[in-house]
C-alpha atoms as a PDB file:
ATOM      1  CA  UNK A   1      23.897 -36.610 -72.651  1.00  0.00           C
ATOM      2  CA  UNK A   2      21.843 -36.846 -69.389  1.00  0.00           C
ATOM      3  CA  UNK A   3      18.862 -38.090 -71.205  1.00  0.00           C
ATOM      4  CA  UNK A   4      20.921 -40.987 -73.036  1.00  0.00           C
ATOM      5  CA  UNK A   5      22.048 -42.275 -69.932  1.00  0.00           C
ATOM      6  CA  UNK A   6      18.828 -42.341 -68.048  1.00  0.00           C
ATOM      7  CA  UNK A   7      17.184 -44.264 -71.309  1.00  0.00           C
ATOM      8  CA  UNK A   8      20.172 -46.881 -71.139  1.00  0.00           C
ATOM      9  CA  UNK A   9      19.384 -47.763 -67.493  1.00  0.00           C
ATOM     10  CA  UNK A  10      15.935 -47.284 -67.219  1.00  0.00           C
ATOM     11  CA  UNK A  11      14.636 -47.756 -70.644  1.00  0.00           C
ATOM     12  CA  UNK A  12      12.779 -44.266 -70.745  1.00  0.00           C
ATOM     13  CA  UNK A  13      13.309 -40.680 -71.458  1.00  0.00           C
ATOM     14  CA  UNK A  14      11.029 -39.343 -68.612  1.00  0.00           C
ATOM     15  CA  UNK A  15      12.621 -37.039 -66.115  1.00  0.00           C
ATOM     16  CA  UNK A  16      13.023 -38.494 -62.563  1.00  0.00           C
ATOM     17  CA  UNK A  17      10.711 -37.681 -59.551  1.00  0.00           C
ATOM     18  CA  UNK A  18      11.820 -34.485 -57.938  1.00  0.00           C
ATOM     19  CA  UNK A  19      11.429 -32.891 -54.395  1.00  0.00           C
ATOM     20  CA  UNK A  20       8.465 -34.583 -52.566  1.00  0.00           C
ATOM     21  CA  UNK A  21       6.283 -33.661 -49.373  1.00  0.00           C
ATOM     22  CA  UNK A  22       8.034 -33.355 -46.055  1.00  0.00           C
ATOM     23  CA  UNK A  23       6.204 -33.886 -42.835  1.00  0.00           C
ATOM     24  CA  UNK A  24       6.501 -30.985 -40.320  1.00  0.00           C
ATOM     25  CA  UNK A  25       8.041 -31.688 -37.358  1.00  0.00           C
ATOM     26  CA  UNK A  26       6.092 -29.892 -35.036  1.00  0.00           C
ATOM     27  CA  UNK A  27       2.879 -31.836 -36.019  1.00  0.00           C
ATOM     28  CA  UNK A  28       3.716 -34.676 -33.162  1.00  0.00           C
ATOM     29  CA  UNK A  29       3.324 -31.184 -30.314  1.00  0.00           C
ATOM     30  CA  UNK A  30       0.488 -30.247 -32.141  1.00  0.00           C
ATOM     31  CA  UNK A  31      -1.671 -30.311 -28.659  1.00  0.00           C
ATOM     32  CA  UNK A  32       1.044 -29.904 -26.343  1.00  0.00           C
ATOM     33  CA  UNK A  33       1.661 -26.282 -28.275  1.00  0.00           C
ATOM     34  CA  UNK A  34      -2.144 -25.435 -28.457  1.00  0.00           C
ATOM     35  CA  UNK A  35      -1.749 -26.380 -24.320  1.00  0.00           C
ATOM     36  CA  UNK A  36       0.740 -23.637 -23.423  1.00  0.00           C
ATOM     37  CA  UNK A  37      -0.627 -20.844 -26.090  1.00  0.00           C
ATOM     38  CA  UNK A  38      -3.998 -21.466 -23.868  1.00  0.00           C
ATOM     39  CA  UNK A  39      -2.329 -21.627 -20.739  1.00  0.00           C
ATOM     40  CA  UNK A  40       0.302 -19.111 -21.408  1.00  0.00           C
ATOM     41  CA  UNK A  41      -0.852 -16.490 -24.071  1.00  0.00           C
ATOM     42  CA  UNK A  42       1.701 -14.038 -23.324  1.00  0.00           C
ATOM     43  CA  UNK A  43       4.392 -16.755 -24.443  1.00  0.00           C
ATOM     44  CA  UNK A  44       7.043 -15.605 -27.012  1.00  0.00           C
ATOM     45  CA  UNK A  45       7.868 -17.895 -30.319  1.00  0.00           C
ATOM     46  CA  UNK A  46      11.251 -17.452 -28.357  1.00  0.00           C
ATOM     47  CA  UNK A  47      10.169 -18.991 -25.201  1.00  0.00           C
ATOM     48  CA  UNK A  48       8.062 -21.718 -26.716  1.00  0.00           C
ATOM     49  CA  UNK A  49      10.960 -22.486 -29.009  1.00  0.00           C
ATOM     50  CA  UNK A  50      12.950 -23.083 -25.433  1.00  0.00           C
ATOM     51  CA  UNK A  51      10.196 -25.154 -24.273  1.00  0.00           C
ATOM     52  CA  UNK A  52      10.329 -27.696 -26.985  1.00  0.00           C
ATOM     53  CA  UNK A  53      13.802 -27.600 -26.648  1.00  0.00           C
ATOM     54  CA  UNK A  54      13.511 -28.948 -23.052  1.00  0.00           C
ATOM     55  CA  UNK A  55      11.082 -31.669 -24.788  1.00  0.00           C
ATOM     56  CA  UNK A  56      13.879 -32.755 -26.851  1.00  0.00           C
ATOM     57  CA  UNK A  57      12.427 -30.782 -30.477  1.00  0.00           C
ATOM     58  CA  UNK A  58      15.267 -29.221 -31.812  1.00  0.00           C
ATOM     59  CA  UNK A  59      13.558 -26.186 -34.636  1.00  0.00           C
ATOM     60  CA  UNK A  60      14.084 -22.974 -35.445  1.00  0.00           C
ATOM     61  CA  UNK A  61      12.057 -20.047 -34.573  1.00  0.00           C
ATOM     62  CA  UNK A  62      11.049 -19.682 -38.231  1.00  0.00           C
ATOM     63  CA  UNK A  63       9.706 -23.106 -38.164  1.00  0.00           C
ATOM     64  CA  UNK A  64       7.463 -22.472 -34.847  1.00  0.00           C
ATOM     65  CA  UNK A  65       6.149 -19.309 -36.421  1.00  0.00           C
ATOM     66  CA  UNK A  66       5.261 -21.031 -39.955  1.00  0.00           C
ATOM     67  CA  UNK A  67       3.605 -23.842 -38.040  1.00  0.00           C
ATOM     68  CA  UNK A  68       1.631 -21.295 -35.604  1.00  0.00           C
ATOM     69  CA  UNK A  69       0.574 -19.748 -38.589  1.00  0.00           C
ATOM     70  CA  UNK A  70      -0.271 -22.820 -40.550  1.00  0.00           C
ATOM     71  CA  UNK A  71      -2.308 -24.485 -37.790  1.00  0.00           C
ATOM     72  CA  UNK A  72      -3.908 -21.000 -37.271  1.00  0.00           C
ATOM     73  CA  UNK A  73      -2.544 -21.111 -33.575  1.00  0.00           C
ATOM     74  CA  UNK A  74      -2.014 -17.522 -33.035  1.00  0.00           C
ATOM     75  CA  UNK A  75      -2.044 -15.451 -30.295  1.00  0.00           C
ATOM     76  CA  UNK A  76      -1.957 -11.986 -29.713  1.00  0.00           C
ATOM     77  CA  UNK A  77       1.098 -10.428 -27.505  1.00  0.00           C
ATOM     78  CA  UNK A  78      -0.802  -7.153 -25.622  1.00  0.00           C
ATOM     79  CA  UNK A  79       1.253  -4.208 -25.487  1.00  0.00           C
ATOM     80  CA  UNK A  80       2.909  -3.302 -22.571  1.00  0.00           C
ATOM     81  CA  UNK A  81       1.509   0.691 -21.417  1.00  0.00           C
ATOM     82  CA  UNK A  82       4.425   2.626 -19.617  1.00  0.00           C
END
């Protein structure tokens, strides 16, 4: 049994630490992304996803939108009249 074994080597039944906090990556371009959503409001998750690509931040465009969200950076895309 699991709990056996962990007793033997650590001299307690307690489970082991799981998961754990991981620091977003996009928290280093924190001002640099704030920057060109003030600069650039009609910029697409798309096209800032490009940009920090070009910076060398490799993400997802999940991971730009949960962090936009998070930081309450949002802006709003206007509609485009025909």
């Amino acid at each position: 049994m699991k709990w056996s074994q962990r007793y033997r080597s650590s001299g307690s039944v307690a489970p082991g630490k799981m998961g754990g906090h991981r620091q977003c990556l996009l928290e280093p371009h924190r001002a640099f992304i704030a920057e060109r959503i003030a600069q650039t409001p009609h910029l697409t998750l798309h096209g800032l996803k490009a940009e920090l690509a070009a910076r060398g931040v490799s993400v997802s465009h999940d991971t730009v939108w949960r962090f936009l969200r998070r930081e309450g950076l949002r802006f709003k895309k206007n509609a485009v009249c025909a």
